[in-house]
C-alpha atoms as a PDB file:
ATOM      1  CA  UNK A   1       0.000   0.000   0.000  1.00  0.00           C
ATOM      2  CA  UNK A   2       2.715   2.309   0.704  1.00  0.00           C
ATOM      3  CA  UNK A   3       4.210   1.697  -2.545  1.00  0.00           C
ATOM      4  CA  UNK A   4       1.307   2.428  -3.999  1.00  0.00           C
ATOM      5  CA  UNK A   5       1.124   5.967  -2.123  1.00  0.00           C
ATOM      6  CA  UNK A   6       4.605   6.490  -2.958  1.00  0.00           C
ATOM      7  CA  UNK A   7       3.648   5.637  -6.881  1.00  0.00           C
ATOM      8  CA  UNK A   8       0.489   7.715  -6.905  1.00  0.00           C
ATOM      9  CA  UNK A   9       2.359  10.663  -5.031  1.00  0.00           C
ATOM     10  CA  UNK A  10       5.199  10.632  -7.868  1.00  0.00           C
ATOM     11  CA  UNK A  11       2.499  10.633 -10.750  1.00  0.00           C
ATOM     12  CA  UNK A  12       0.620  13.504  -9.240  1.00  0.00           C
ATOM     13  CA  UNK A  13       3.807  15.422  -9.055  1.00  0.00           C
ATOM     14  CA  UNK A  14       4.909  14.077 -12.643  1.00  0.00           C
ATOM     15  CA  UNK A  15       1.742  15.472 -13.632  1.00  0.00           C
ATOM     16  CA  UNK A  16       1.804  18.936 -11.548  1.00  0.00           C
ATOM     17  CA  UNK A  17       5.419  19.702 -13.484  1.00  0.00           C
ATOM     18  CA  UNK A  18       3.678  18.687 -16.904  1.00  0.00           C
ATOM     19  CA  UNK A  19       0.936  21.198 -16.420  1.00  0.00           C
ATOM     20  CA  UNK A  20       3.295  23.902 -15.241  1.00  0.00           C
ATOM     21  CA  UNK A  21       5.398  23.604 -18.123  1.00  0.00           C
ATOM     22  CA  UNK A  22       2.647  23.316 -20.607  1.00  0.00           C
ATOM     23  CA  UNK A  23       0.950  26.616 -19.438  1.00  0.00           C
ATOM     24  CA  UNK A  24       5.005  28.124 -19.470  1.00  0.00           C
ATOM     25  CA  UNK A  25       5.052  27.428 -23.087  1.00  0.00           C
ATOM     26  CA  UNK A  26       1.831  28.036 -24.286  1.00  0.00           C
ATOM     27  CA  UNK A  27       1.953  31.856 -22.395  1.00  0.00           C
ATOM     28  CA  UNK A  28       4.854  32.308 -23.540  1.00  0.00           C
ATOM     29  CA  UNK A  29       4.158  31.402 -27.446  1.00  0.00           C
ATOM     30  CA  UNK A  30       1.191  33.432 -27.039  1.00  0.00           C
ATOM     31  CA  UNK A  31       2.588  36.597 -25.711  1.00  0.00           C
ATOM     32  CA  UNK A  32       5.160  36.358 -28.829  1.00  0.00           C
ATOM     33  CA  UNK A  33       2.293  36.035 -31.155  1.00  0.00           C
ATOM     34  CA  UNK A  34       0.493  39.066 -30.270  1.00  0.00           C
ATOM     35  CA  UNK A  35       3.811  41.208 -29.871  1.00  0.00           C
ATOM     36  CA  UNK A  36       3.716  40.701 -33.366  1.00  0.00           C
ATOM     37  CA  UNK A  37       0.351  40.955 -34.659  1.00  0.00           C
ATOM     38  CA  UNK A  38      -0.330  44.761 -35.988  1.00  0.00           C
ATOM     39  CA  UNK A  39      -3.528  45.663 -34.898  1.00  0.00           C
ATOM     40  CA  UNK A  40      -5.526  49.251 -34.624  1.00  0.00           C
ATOM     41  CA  UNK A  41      -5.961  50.785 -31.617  1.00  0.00           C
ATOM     42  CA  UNK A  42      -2.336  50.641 -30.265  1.00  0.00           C
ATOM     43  CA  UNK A  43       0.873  47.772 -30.593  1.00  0.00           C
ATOM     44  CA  UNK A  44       4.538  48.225 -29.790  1.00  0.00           C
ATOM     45  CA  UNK A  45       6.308  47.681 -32.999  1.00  0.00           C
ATOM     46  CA  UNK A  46      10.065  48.255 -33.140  1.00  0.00           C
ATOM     47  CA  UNK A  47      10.167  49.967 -29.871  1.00  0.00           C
ATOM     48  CA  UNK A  48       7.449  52.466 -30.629  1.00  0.00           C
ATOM     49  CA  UNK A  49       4.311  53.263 -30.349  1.00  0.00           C
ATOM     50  CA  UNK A  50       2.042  52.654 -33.050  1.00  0.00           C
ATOM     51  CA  UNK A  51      -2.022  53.459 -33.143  1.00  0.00           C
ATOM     52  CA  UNK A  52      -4.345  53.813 -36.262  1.00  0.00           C
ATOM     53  CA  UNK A  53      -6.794  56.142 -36.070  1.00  0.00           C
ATOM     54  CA  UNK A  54      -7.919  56.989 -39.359  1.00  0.00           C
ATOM     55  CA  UNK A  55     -11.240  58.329 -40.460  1.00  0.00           C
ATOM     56  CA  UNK A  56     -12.614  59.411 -44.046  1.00  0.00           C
ATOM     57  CA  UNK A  57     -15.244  61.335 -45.424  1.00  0.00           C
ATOM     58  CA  UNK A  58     -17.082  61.653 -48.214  1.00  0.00           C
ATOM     59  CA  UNK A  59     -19.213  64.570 -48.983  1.00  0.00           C
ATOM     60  CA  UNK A  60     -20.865  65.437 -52.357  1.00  0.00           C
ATOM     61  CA  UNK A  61     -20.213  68.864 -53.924  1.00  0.00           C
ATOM     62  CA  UNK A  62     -21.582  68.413 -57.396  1.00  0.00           C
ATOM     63  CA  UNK A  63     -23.929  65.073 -58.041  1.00  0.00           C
ATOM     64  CA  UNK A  64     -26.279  66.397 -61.303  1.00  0.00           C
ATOM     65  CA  UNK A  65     -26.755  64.274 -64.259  1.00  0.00           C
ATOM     66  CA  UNK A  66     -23.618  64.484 -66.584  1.00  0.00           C
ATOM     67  CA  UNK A  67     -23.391  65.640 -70.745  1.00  0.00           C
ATOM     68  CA  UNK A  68     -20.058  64.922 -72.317  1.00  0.00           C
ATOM     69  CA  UNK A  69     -17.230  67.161 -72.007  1.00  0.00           C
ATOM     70  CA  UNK A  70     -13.686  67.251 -73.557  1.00  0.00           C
ATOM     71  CA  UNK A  71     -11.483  65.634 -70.740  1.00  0.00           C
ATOM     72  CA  UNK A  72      -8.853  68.468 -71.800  1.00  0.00           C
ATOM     73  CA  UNK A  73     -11.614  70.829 -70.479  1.00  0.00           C
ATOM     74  CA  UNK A  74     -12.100  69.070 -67.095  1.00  0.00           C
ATOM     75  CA  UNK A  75      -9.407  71.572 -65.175  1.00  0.00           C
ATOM     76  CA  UNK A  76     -11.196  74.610 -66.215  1.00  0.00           C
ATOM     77  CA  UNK A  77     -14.400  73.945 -65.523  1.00  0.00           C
ATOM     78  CA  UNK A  78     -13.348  73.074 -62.396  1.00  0.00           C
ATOM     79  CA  UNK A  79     -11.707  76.088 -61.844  1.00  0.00           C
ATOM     80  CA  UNK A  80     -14.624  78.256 -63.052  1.00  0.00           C
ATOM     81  CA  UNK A  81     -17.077  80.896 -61.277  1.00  0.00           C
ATOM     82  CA  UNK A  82     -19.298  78.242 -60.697  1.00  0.00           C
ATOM     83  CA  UNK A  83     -17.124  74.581 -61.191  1.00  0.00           C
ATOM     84  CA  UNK A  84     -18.365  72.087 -63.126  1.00  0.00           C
ATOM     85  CA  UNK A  85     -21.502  74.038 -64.905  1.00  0.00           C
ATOM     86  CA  UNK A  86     -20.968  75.115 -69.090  1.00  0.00           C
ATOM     87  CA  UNK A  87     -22.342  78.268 -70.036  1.00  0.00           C
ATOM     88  CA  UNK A  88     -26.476  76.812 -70.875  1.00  0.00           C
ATOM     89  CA  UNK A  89     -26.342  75.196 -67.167  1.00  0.00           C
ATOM     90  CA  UNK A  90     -25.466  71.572 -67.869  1.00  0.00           C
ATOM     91  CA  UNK A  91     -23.824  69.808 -65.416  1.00  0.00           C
ATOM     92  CA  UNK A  92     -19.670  69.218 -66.841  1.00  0.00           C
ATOM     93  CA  UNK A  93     -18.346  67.418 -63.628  1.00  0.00           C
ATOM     94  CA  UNK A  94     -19.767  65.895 -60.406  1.00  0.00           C
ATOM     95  CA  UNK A  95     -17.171  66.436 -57.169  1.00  0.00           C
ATOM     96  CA  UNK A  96     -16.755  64.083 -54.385  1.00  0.00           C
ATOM     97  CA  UNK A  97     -14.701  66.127 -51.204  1.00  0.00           C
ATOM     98  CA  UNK A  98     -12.658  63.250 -49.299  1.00  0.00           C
ATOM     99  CA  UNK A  99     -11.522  64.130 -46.391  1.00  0.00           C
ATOM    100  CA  UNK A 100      -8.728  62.414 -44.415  1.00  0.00           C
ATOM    101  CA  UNK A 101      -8.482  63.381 -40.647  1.00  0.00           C
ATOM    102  CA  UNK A 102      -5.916  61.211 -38.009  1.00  0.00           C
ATOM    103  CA  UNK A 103      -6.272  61.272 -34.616  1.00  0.00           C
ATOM    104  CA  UNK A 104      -3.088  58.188 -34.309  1.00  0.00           C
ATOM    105  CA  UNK A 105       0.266  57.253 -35.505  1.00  0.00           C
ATOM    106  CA  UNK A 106       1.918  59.113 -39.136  1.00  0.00           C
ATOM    107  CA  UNK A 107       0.538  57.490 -41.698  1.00  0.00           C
ATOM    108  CA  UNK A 108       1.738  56.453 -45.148  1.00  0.00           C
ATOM    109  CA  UNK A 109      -1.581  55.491 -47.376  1.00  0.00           C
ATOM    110  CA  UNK A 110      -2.737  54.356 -51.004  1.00  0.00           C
ATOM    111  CA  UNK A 111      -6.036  54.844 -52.226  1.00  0.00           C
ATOM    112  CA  UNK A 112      -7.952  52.926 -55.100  1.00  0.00           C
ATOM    113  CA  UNK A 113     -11.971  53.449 -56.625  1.00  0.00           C
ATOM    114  CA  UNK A 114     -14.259  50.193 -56.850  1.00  0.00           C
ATOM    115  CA  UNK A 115     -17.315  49.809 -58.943  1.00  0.00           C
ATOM    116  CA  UNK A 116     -20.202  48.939 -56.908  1.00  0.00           C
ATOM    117  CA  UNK A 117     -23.337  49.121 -59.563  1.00  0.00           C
ATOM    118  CA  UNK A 118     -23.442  50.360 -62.702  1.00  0.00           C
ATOM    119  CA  UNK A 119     -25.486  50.780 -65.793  1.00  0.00           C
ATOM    120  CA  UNK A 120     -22.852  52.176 -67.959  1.00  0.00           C
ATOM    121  CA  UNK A 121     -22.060  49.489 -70.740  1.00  0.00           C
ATOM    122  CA  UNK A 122     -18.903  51.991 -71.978  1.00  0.00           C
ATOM    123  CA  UNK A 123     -15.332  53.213 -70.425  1.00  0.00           C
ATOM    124  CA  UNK A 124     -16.247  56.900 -71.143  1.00  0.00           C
ATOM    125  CA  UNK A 125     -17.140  57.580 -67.456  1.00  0.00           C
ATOM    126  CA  UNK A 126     -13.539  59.093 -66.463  1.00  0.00           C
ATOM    127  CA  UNK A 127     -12.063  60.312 -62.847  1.00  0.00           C
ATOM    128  CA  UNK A 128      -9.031  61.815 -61.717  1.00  0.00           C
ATOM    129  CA  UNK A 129      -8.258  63.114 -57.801  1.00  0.00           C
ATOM    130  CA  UNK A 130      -7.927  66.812 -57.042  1.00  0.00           C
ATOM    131  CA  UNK A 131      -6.293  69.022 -53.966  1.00  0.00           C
ATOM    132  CA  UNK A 132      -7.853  72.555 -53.992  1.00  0.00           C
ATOM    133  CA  UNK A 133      -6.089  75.681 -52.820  1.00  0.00           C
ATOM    134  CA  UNK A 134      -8.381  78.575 -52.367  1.00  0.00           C
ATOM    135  CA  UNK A 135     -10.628  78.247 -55.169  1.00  0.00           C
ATOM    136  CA  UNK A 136      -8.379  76.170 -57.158  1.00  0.00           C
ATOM    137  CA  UNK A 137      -7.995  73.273 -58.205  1.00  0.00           C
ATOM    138  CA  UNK A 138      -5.272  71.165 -59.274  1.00  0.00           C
ATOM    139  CA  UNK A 139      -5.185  67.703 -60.650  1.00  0.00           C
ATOM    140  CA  UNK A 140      -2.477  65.247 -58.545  1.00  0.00           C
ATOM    141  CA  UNK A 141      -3.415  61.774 -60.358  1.00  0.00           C
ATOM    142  CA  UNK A 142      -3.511  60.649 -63.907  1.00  0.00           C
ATOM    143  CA  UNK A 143      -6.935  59.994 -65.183  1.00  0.00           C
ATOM    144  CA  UNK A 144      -8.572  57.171 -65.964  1.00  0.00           C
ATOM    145  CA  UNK A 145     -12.060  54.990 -67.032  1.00  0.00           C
ATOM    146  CA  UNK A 146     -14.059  53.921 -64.663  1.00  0.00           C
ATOM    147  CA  UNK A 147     -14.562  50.171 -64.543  1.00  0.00           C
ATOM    148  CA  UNK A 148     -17.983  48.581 -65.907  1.00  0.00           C
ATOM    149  CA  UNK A 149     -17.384  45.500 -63.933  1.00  0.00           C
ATOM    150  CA  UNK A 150     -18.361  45.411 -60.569  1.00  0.00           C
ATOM    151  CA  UNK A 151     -15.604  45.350 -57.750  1.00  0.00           C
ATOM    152  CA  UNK A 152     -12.408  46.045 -60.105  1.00  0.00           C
ATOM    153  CA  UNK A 153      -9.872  47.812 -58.185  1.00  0.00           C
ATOM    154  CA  UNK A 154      -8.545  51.186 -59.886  1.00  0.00           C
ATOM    155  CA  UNK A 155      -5.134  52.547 -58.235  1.00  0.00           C
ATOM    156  CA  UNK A 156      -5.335  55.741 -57.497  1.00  0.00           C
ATOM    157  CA  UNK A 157      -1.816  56.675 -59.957  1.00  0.00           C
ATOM    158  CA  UNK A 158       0.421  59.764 -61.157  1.00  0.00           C
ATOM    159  CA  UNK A 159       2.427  58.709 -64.056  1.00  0.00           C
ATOM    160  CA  UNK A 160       1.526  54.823 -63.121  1.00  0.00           C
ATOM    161  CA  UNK A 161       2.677  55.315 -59.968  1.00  0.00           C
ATOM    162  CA  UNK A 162       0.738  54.294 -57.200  1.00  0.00           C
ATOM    163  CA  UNK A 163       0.266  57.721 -55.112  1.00  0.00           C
ATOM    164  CA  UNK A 164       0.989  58.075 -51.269  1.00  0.00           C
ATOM    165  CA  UNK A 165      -0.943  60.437 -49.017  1.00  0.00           C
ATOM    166  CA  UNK A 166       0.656  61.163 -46.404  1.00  0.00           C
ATOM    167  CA  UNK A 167      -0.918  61.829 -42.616  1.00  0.00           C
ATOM    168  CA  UNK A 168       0.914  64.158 -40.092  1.00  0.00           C
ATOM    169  CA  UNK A 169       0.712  62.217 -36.250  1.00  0.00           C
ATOM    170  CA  UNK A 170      -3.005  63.070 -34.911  1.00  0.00           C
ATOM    171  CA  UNK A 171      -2.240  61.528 -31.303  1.00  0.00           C
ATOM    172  CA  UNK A 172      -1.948  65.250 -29.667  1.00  0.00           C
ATOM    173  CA  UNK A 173      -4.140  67.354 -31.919  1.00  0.00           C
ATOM    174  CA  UNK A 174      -5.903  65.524 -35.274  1.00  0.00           C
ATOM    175  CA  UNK A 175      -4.907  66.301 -38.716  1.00  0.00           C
ATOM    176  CA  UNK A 176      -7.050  66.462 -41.540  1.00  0.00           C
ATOM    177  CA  UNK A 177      -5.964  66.288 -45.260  1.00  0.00           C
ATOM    178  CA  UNK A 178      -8.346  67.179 -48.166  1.00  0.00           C
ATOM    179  CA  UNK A 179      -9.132  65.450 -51.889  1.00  0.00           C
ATOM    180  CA  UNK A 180     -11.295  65.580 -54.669  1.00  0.00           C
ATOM    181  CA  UNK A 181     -12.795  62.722 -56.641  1.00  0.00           C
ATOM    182  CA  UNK A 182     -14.138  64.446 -59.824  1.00  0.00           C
ATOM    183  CA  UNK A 183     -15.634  62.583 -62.613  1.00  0.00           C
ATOM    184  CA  UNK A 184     -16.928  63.135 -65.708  1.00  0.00           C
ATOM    185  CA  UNK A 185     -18.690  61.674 -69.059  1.00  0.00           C
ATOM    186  CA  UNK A 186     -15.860  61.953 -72.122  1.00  0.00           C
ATOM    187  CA  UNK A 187     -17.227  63.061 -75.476  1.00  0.00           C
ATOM    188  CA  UNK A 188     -16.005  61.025 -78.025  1.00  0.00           C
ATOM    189  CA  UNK A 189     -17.405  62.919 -80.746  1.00  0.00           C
ATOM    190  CA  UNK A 190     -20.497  60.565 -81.865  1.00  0.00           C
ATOM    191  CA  UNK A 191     -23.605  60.483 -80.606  1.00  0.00           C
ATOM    192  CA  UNK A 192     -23.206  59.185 -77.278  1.00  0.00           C
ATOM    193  CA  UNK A 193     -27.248  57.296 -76.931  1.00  0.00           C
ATOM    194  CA  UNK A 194     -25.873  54.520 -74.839  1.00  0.00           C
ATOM    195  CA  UNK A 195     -24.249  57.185 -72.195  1.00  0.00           C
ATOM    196  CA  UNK A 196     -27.722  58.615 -71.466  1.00  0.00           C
ATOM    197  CA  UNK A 197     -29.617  57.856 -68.308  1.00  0.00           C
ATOM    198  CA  UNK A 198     -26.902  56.034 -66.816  1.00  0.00           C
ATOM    199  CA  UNK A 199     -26.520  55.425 -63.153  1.00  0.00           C
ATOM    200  CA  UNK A 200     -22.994  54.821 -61.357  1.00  0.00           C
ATOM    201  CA  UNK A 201     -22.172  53.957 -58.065  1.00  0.00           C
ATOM    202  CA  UNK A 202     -18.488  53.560 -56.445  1.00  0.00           C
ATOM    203  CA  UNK A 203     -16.659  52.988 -53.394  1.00  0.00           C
ATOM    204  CA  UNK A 204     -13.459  54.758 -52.171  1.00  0.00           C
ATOM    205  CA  UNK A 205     -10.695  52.788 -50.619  1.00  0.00           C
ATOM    206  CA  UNK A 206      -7.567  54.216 -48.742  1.00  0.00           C
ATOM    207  CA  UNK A 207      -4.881  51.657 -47.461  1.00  0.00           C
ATOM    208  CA  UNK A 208      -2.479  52.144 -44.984  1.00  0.00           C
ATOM    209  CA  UNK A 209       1.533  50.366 -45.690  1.00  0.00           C
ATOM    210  CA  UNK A 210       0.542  48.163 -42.332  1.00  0.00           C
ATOM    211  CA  UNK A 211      -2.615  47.238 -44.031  1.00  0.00           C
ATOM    212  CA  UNK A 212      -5.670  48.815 -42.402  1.00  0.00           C
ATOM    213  CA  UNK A 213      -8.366  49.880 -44.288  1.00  0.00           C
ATOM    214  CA  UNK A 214     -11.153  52.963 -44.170  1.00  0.00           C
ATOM    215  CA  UNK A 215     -13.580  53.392 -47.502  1.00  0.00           C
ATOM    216  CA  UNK A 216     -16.766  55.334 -47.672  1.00  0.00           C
ATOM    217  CA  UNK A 217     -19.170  54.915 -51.016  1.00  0.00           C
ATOM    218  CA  UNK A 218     -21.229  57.604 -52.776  1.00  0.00           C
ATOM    219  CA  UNK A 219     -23.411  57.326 -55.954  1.00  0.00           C
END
């Protein structure tokens, strides 16, 4: 019987140091696995702090039904008395104002357009991104067609290259930065039947270099 004591006494200590280890390794694999998972809202990452705290906008300026313009003409009409109107009222231009404001860490983003829904069945709905100074405006991006398949990714580009927007640190005071999505219907110089009553609808995407993501639609 003693033996047996002695036996059972050994496996339950056995078994004490087994557990013990086990929850050693496990916390310890675990705390090395978060200290290296990037997630908003605050991680240490090479020493420092890092928190993403990004937040967009997306506020329509000019939404009317579009006739076809000149894309060489966009610039100006933007830059008018009253932007985006011709001379007999028509709407030239609609205007999406994006604005970026960070309350966290600097931040290095991309941005990029989606289709949601569309009814266009051409690629003469075109876009380009603006920064305005006063009552000016000034394209930063190359232009490009919008896509008539749903969910396509278009880059946000200047000279094919993808763009960066770059965020001031927010953690003390926030800092907001200011865009402008402006499309427009391109005349191709036939009658455009198939461009009438057309409805579009996209989303805007910005992307951080740690990979968070903020997007806000508009139609």
């Amino acid at each position: 019987m003693k033996n047996e004591k002695k036996i059972l006494s050994h496996n339950l200590i056995a078994l004490s140091l087994a557990v013990i280890l086990a929850i050693i390794i496990v916390a310890g694999s675990t705390f090395a696995f978060l200290s290296a998972t990037v997630v908003a809202g605050g991680n240490s990452i090479n020493g420092s702090t890092y928190e993403f705290n990004v937040t967009l906008a997306l506020d329509t300026i000019k939404g009317d039904d579009l006739i076809p313009v000149e894309d060489n003409l966009i610039t100006s009409f933007l830059n008018s008395a009253n932007p985006c109107v011709d001379s007999r009222g028509h709407a030239a231009c609609s205007i999406y104002k994006l604005t970026l404001t960070n309350r966290g860490s600097a931040q290095t983003l991309n941005g990029y357009m989606e289709t949601k829904t569309t009814t266009y069945t051409t690629n003469h709905l075109k876009y380009g991104v603006y920064t305005k100074s006063g009552s000016t405006y000034t394209l930063i991006s190359d232009t490009k067609n919008t896509s008539i398949e749903t969910n396509t990714r278009n880059t946000f580009t200047l000279n094919n290259n993808n763009i960066t927007f770059n965020l001031n640190n927010g953690t003390s005071s926030s800092t907001s930065s200011e865009y402008y999505l402006v499309l427009w219907l391109s005349n191709v110089d036939y009658n455009q039947l198939e461009d009438q009553n057309k409805n579009y609808s996209g989303k805007v995407v910005f992307k951080s270099t740690t990979g968070e993501t903020i997007s806000a639609t508009f139609d």
